[in-house]
C-alpha atoms as a PDB file:
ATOM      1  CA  UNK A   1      -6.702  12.977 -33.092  1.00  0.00           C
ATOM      2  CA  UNK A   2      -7.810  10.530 -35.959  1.00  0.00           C
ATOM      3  CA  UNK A   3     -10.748   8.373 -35.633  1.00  0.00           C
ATOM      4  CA  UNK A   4      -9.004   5.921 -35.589  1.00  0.00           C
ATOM      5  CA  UNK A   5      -7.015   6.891 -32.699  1.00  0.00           C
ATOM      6  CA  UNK A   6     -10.507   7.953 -31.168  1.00  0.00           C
ATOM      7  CA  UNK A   7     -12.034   4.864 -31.416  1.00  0.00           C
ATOM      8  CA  UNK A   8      -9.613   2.785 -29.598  1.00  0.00           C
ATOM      9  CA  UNK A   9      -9.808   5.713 -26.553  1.00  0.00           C
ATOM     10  CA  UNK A  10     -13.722   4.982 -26.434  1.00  0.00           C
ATOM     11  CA  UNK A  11     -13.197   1.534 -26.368  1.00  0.00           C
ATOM     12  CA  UNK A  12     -10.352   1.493 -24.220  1.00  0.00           C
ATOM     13  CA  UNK A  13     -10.857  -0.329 -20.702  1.00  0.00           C
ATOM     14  CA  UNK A  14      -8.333   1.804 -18.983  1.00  0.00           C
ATOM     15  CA  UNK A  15      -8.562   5.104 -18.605  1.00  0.00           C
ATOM     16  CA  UNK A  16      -7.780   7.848 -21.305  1.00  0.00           C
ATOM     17  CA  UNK A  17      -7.214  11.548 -21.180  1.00  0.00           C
ATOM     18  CA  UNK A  18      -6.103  13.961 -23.645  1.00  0.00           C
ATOM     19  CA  UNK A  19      -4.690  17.329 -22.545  1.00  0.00           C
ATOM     20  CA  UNK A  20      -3.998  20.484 -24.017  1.00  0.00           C
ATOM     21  CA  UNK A  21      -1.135  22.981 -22.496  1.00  0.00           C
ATOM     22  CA  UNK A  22      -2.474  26.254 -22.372  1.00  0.00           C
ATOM     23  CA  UNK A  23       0.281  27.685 -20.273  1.00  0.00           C
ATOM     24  CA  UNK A  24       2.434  26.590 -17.609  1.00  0.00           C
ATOM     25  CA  UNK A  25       1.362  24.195 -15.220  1.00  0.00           C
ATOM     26  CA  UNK A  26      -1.573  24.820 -16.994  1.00  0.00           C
ATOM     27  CA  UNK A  27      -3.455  22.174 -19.332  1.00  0.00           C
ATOM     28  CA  UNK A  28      -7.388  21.762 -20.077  1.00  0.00           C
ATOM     29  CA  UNK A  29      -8.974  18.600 -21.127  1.00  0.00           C
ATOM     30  CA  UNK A  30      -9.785  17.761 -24.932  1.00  0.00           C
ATOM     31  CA  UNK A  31     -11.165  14.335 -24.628  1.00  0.00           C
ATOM     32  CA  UNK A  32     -12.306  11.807 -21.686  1.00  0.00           C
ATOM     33  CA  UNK A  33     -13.239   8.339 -22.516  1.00  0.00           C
ATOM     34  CA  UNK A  34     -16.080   6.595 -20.761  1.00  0.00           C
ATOM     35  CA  UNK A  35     -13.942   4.243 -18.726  1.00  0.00           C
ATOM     36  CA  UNK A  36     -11.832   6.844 -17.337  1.00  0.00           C
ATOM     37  CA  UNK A  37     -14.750   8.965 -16.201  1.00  0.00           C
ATOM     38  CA  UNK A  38     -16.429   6.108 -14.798  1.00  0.00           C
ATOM     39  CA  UNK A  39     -13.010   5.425 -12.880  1.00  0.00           C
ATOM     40  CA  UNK A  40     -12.352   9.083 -11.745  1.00  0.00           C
ATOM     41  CA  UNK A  41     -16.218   9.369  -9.986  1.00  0.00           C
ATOM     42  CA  UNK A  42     -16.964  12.573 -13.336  1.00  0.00           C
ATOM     43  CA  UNK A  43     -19.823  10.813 -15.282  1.00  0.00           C
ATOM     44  CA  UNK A  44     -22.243  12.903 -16.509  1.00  0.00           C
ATOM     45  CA  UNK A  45     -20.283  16.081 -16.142  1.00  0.00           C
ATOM     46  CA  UNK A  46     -18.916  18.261 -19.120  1.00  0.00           C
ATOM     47  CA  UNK A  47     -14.865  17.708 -19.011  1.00  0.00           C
ATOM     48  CA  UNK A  48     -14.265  18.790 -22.421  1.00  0.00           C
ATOM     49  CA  UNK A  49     -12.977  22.486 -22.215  1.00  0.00           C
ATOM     50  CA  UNK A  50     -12.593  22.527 -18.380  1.00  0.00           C
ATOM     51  CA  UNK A  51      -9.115  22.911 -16.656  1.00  0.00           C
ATOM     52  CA  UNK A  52      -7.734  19.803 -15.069  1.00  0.00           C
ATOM     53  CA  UNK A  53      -7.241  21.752 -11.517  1.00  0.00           C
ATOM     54  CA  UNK A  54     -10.628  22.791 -11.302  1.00  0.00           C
ATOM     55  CA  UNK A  55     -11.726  19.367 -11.691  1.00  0.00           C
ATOM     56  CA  UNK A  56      -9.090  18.170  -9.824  1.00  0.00           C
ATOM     57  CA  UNK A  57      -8.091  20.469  -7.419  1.00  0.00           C
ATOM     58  CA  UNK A  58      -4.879  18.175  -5.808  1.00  0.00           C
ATOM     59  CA  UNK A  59      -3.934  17.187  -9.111  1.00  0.00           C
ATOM     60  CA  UNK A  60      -0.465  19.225  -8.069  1.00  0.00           C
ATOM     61  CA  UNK A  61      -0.092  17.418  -5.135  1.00  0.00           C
ATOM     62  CA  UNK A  62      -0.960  14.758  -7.379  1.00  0.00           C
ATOM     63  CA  UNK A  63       2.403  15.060  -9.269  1.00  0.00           C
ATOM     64  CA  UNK A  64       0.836  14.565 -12.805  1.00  0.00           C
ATOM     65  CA  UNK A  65       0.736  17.963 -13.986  1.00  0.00           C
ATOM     66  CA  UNK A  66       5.029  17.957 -13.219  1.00  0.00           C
ATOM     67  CA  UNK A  67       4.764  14.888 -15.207  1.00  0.00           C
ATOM     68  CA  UNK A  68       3.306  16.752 -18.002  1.00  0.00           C
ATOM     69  CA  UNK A  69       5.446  19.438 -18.061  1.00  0.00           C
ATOM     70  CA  UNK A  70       8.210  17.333 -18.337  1.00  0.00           C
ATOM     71  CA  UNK A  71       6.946  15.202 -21.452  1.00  0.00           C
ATOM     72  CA  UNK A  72       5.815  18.233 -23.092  1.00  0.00           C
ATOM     73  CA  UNK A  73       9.260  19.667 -22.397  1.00  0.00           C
ATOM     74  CA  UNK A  74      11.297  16.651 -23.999  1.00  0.00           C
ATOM     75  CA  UNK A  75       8.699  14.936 -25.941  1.00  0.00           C
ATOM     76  CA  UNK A  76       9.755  11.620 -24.027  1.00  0.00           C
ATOM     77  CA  UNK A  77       6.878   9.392 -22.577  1.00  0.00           C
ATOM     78  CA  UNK A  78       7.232   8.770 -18.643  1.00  0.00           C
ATOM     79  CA  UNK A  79       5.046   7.218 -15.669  1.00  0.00           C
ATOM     80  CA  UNK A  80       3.867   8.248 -12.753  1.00  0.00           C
ATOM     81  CA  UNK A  81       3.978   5.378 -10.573  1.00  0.00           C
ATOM     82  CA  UNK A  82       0.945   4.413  -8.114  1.00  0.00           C
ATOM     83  CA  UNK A  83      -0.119   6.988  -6.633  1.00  0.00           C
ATOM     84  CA  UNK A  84      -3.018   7.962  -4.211  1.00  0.00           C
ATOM     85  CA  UNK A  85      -4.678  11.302  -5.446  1.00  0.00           C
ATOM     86  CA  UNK A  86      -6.878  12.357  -2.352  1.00  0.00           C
ATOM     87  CA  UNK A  87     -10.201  13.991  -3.298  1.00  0.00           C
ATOM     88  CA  UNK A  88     -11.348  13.965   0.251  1.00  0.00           C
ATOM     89  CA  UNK A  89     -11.166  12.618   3.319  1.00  0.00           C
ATOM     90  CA  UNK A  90     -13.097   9.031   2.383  1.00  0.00           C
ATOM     91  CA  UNK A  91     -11.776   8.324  -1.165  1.00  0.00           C
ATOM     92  CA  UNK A  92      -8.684   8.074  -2.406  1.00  0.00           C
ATOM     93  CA  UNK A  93      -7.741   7.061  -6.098  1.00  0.00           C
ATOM     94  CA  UNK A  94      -4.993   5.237  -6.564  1.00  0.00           C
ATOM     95  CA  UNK A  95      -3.627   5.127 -10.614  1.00  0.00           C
ATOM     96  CA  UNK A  96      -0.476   4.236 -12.571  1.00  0.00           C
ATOM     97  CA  UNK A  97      -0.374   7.309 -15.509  1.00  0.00           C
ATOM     98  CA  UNK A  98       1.454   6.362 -18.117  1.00  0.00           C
ATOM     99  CA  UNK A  99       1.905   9.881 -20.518  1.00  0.00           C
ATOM    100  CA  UNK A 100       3.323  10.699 -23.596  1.00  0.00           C
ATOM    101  CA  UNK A 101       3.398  13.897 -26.441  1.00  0.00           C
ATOM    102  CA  UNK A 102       1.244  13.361 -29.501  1.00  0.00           C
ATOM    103  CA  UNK A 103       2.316  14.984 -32.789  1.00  0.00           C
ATOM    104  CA  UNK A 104       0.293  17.608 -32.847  1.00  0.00           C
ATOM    105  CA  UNK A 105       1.292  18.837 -29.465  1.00  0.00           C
ATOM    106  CA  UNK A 106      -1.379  17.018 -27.352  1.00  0.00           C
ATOM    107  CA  UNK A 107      -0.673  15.402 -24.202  1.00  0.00           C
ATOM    108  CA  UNK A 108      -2.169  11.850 -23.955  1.00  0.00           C
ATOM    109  CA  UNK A 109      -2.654   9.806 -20.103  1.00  0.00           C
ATOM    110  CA  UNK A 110      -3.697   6.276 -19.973  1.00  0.00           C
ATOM    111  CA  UNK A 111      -3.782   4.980 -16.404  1.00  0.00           C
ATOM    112  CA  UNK A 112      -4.852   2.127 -14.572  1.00  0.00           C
ATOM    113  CA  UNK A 113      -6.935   1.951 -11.483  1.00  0.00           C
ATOM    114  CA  UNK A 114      -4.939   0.525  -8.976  1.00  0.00           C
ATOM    115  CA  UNK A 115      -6.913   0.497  -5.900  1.00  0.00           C
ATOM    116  CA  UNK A 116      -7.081  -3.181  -5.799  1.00  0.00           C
ATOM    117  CA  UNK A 117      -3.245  -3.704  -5.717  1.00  0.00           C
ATOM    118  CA  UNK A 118      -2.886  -1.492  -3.302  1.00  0.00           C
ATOM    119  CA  UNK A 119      -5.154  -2.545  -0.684  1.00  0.00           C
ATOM    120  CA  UNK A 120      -3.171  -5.941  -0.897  1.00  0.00           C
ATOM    121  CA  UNK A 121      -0.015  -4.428  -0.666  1.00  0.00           C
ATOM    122  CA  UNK A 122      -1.453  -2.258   2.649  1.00  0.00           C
ATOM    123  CA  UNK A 123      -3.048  -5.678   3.739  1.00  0.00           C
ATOM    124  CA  UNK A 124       0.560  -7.665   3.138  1.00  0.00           C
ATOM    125  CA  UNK A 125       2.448  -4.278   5.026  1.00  0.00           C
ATOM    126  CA  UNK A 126      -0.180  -4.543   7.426  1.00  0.00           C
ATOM    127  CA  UNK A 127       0.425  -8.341   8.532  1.00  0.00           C
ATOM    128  CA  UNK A 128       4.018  -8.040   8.101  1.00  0.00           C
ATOM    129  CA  UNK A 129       3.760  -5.340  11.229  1.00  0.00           C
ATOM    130  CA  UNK A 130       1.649  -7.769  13.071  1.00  0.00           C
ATOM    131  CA  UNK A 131       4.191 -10.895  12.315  1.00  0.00           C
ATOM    132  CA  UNK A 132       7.166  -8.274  13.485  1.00  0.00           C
ATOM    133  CA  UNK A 133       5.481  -7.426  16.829  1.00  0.00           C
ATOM    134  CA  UNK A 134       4.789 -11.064  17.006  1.00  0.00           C
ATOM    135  CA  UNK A 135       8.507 -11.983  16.637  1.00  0.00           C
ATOM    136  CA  UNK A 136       9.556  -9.199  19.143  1.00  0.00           C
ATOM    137  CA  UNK A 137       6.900 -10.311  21.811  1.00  0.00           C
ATOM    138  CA  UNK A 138       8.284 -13.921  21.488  1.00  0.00           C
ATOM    139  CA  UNK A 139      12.403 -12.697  21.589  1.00  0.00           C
ATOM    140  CA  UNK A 140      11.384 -10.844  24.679  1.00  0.00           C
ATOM    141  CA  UNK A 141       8.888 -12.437  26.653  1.00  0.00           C
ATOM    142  CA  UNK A 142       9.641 -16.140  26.147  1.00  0.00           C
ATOM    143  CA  UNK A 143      13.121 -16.724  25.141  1.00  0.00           C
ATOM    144  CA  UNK A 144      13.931 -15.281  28.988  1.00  0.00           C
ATOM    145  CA  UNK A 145      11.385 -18.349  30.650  1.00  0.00           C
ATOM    146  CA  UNK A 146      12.907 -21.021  28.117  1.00  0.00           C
ATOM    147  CA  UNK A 147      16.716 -20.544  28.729  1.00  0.00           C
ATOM    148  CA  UNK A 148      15.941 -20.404  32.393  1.00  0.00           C
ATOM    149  CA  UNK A 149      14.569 -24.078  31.665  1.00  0.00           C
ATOM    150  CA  UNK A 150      16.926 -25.549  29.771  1.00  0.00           C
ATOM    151  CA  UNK A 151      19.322 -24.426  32.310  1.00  0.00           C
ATOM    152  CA  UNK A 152      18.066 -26.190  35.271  1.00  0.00           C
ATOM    153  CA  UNK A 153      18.183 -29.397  32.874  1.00  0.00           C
ATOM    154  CA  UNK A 154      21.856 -28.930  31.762  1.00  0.00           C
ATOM    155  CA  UNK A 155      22.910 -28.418  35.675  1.00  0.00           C
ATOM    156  CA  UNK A 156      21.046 -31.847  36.769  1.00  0.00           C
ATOM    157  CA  UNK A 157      23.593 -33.140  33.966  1.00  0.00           C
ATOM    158  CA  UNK A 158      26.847 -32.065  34.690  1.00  0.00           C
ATOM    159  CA  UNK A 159      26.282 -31.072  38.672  1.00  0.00           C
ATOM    160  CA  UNK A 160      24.995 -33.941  41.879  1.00  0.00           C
ATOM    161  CA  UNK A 161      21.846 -31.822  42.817  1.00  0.00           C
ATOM    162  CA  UNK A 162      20.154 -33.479  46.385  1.00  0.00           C
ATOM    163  CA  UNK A 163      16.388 -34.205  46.186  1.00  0.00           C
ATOM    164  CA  UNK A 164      15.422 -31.218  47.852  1.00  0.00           C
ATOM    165  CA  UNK A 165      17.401 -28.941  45.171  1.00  0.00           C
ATOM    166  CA  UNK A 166      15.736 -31.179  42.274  1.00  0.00           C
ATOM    167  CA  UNK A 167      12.409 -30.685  43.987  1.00  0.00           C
ATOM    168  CA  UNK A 168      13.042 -26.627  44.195  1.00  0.00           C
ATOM    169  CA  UNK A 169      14.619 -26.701  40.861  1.00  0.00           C
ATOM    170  CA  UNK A 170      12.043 -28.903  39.252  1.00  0.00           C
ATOM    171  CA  UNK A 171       9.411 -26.220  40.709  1.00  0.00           C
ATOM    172  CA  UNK A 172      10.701 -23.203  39.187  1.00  0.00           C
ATOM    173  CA  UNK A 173      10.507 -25.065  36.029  1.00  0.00           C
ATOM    174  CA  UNK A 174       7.052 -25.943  36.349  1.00  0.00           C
ATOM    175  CA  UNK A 175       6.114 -21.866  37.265  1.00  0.00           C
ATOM    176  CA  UNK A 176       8.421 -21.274  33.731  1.00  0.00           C
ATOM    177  CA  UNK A 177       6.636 -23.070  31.732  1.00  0.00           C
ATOM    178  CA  UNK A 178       3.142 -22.271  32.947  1.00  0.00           C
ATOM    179  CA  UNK A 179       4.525 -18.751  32.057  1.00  0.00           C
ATOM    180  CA  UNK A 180       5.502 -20.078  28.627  1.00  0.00           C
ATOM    181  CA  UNK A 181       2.478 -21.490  28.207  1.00  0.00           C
ATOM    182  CA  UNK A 182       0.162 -18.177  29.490  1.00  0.00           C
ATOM    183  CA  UNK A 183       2.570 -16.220  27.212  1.00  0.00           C
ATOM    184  CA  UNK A 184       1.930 -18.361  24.085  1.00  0.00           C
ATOM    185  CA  UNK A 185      -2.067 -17.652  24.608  1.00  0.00           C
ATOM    186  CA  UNK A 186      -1.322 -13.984  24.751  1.00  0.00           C
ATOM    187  CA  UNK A 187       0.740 -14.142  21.216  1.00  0.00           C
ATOM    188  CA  UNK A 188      -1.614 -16.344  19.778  1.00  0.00           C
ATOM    189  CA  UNK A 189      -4.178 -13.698  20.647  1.00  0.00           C
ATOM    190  CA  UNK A 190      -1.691 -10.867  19.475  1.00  0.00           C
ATOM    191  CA  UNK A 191      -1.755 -12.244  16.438  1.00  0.00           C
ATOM    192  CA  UNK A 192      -5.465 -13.336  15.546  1.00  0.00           C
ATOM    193  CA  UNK A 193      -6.402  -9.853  16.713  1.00  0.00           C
ATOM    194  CA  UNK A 194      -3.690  -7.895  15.020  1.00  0.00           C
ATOM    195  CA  UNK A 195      -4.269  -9.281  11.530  1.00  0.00           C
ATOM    196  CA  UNK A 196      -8.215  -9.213  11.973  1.00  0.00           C
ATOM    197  CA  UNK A 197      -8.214  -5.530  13.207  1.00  0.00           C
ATOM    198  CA  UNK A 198      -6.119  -4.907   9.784  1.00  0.00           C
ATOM    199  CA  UNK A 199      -8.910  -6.731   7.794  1.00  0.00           C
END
């Protein structure tokens, strides 16, 4: 790599790896810049030299290392989209690697730490399930107590009900919508505690 080249790594913001293929599924790092270690959790540890799967043990899992083969293969740049890479059961980091073949045979990542984006995509997945159940609870539990309601109004206009069977009727609209109304509470709750157990 030229200084050049070098220089803009260091000062890069995202994260930059350089790779070389030793054999097969096989690669070793040749340069780290700051941001990237400071992203990945490896400051302070010696990178340059070391195999990427023994500092990254799921890096197959990962994908990345197929991704390498195959730009090292055809010398064409590809992405591996977002992606979680798990390095235990707490953290996960989640990148966009962007790779491509240098010249003199090196292979080059610059990703993106996209942990932000996708905690709001989990957070907008997340209320969308709560808004479905929502929608569900209210097709099944109050659509039934409604049209039941509604109908006792439509037969007062088109059939001559006696007092007593407007008084019954009357009554078993007044239990419906107290139902309505109970039910309402409960999806109102549904709701305010769905989406605040996903925060």
């Amino acid at each position: 790599m030229n200084e050049e080249l070098l220089n803009f790594y260091e000062n890069c913001k995202l994260g930059v790896a350089v790779y070389r293929r030793l054999s097969k599924n096989n690669y070793e790092f040749v340069y780290y810049n700051p941001s990237g270690m400071k992203m990945d959790g490896v400051e302070g540890i010696e990178i340059v030299g070391k195999k990427v799967h023994d500092i990254f043990p799921n890096v197959f899992e990962f994908g990345l290392i197929e991704v390498f083969e195959n730009v090292y293969a055809t010398g064409n740049a590809a992405e591996l989209p977002i992606k979680g890479y798990v390095v235990d059961s707490m953290t996960t980091l989640y990148r966009t690697n962007r790779v491509q073949k240098l010249s003199c045979g090196l292979i080059v990542s610059i990703y993106s730490d996209e942990s932000k984006l996708f905690s709001y995509i989990n957070k907008i997945e997340n209320e969308n399930e709560v808004l479905s159940r929502a929608l569900d609870y209210t097709s099944h539990n109050l659509r039934g107590d409604l049209s039941t309601s509604l109908g006792v109004f439509e037969l007062f206009e088109t059939v001559d009900v006696s007092q007593e069977e407007k008084y019954t009727l009357l009554k078993v609209v007044k239990e419906n919508l107290e139902k309505i109304d109970t039910k309402i509470h409960r999806l109102v709750r549904l709701l305010s505690t769905g989406v605040s157990a996903k925060n």
